[in-house]
Protein backbone atom coordinates (compact mmCIF):
# COMPACT_ATOMS: atom_id res chain seq x y z
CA UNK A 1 117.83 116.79 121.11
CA UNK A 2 118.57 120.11 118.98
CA UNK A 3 114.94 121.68 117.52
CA UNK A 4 117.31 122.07 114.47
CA UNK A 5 117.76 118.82 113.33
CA UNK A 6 116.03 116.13 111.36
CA UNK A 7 116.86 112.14 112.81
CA UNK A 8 116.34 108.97 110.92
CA UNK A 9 115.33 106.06 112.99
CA UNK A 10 118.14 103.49 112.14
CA UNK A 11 116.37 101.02 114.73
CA UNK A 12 113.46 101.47 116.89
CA UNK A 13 109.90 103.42 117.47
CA UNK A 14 109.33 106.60 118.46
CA UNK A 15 105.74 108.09 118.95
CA UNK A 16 105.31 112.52 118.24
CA UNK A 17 103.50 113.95 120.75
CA UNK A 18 102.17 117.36 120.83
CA UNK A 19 101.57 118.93 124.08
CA UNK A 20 98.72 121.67 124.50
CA UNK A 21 99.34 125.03 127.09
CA UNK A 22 96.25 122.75 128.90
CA UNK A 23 98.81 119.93 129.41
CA UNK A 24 96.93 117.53 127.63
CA UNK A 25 98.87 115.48 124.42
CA UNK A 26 97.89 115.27 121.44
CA UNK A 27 100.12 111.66 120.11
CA UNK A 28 100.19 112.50 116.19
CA UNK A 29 102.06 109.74 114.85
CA UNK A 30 104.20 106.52 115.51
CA UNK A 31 107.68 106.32 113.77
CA UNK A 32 110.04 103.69 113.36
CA UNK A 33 112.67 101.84 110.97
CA UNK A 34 113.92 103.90 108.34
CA UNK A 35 111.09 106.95 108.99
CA UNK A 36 112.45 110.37 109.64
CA UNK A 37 111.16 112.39 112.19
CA UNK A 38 111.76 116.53 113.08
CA UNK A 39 111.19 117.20 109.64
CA UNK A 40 109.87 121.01 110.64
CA UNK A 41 113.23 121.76 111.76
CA UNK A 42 113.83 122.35 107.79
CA UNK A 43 111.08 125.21 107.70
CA UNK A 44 111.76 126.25 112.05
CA UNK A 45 113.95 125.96 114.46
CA UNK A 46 111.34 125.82 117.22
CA UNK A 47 108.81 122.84 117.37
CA UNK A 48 106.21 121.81 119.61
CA UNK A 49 106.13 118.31 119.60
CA UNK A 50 108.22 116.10 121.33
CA UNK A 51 109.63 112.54 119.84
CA UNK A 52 109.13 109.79 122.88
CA UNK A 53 110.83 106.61 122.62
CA UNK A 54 108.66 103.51 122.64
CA UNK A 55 111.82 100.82 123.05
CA UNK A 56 115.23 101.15 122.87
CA UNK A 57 115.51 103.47 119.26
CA UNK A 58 118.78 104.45 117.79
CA UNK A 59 118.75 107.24 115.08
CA UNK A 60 121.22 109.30 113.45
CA UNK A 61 120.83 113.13 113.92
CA UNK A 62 121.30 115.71 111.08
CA UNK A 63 121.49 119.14 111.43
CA UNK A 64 118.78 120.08 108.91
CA UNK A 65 121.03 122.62 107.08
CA UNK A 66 123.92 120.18 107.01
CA UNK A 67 121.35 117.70 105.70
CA UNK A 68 119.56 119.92 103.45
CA UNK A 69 123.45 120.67 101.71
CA UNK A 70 124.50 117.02 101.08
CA UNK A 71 121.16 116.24 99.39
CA UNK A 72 121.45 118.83 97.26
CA UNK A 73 125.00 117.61 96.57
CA UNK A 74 124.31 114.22 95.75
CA UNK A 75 120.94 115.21 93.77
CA UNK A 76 118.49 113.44 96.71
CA UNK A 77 116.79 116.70 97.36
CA UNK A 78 113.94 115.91 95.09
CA UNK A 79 113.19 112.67 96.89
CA UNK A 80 113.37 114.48 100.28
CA UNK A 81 110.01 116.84 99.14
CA UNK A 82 108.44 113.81 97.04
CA UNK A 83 108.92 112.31 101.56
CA UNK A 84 107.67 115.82 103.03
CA UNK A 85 104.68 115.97 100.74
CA UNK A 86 103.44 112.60 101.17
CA UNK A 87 103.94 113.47 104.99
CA UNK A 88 101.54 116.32 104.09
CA UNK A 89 99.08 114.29 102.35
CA UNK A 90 98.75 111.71 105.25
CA UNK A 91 97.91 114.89 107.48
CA UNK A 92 95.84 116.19 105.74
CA UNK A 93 93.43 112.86 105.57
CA UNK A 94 93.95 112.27 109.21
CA UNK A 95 92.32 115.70 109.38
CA UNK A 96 89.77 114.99 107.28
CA UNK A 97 89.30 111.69 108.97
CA UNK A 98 88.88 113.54 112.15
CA UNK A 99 86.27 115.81 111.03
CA UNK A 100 84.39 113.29 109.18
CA UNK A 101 84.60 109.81 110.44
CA UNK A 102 83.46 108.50 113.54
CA UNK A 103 85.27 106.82 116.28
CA UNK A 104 85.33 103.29 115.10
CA UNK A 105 85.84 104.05 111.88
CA UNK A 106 88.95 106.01 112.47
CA UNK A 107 90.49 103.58 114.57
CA UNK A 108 89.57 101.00 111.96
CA UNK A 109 91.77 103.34 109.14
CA UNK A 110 94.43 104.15 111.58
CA UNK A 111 94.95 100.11 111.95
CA UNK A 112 95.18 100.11 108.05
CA UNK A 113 97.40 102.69 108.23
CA UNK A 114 100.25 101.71 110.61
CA UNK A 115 99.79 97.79 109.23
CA UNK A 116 100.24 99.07 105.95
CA UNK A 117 103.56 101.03 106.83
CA UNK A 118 104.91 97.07 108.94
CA UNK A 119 106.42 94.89 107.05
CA UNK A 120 104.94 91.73 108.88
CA UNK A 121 102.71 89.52 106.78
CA UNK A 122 101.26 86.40 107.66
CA UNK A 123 99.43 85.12 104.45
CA UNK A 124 97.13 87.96 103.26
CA UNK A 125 96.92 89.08 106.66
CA UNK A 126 99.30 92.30 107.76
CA UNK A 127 101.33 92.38 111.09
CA UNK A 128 101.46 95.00 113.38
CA UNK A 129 104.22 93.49 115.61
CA UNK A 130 105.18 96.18 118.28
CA UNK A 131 102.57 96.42 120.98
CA UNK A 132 100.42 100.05 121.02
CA UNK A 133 98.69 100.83 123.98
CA UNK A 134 94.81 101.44 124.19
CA UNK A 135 95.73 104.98 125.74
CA UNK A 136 98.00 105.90 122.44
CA UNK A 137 95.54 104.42 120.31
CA UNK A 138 92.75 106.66 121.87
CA UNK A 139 95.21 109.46 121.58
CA UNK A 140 95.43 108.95 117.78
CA UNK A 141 91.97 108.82 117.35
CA UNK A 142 90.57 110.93 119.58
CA UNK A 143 88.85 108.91 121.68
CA UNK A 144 88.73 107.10 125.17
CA UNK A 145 90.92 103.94 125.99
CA UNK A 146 87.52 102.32 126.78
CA UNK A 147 86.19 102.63 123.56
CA UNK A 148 89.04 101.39 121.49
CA UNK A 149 89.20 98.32 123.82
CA UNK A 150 85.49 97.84 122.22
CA UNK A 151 86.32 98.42 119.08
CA UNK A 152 89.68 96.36 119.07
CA UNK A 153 86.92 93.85 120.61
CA UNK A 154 84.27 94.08 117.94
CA UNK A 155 87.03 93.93 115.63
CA UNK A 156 87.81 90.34 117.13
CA UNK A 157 84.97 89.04 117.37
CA UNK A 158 84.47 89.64 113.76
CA UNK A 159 87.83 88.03 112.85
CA UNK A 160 88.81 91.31 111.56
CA UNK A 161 92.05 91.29 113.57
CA UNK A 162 93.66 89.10 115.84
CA UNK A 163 96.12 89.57 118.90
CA UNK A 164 99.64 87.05 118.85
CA UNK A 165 101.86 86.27 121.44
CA UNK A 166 104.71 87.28 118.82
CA UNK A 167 103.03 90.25 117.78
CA UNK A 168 100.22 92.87 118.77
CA UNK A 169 97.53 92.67 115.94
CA UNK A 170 97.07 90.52 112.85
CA UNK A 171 94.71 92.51 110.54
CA UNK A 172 92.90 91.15 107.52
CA UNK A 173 92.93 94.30 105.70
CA UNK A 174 90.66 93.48 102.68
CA UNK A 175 88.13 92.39 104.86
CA UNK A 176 88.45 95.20 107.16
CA UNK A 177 88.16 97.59 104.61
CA UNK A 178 84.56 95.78 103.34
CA UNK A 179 83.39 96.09 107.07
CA UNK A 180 84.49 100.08 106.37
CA UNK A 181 82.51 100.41 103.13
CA UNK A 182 79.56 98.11 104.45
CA UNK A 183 79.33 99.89 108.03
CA UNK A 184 80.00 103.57 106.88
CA UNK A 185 80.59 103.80 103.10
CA UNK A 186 84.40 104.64 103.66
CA UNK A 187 86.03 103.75 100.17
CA UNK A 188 89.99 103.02 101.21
């Protein structure tokens, strides 16, 4: 795919990775229905991540000038920075996150996060239905794959989340975020 264009994900996941001159990967988000992704090809044309599909993902490709043109045109440019700085803002607390949480914890926000962008429900509960592995997981928060499988464990035990056959994680949220607030004084 061109470095110069932005895609929307009409169906599917894909996950941004960033690789490092070490060869190591850095995975820095999970995209899918209706998310953009290649969004710095509006500021660059050369980016360092790279967008790997995590099932079959269909998404329409705009060349970010082209695109950049038609929502000026039709007055949706507004919208498009009100997208790129909540994008910003979500960074910027990972960040944050990163430098001030531990590892639990920010595996414990990074569930809240992605359940809160599905649209799965099952009563109060929220649905993460496409399976994550352990290892992407641990990329995201910066961790080993061990040590989310005890968390995700812990977690489970404590009826914080549960696993499905139909889908990966159930996740009572509001009692998730008490365990945060008991267990490390995160406020969410």
């Amino acid at each position: 795919m061109s470095s110069d264009s932005v895609c929307l994900i009409e169906e599917g996941k894909v996950k941004l990775v960033m690789p490092t001159e070490k060869g190591k990967c850095c995975l820095l988000d999970i995209r899918s229905n209706g998310e953009l992704f290649g969004e710095l090809a509006i500021a660059s044309s050369s980016r360092n991540h790279l967008a790997v599909a995590m099932q079959r993902t269909s998404f329409y490709r705009y060349p970010s000038s082209r695109l950049l043109t038609e929502l000026a045109d039709t007055g949706l440019l507004p919208e498009l920075v009100k997208y790129l700085a909540a994008q910003i803002i979500q960074q910027e607390e990972i960040i944050t996150e990163f430098v001030t949480t531990c590892s639990e914890e920010r595996l414990a926000l990074l569930l809240l996060r992605l359940a809160k962008r599905s649209v799965g429900r099952d009563g109060s509960r929220l649905i993460l239905e496409e399976r994550i592995s352990c290892q992407d997981l641990a990329q995201m928060v910066g961790t080993t794959r061990s040590r989310i499988g005890l968390f995700l464990k812990r977690f489970r035990e404590l009826d914080l989340v549960r696993s499905g056959k139909t889908f990966f994680l159930s996740i009572d949220a509001p009692r998730l975020r008490q365990y945060l607030d008991e267990h490390f004084g995160t406020e969410t």
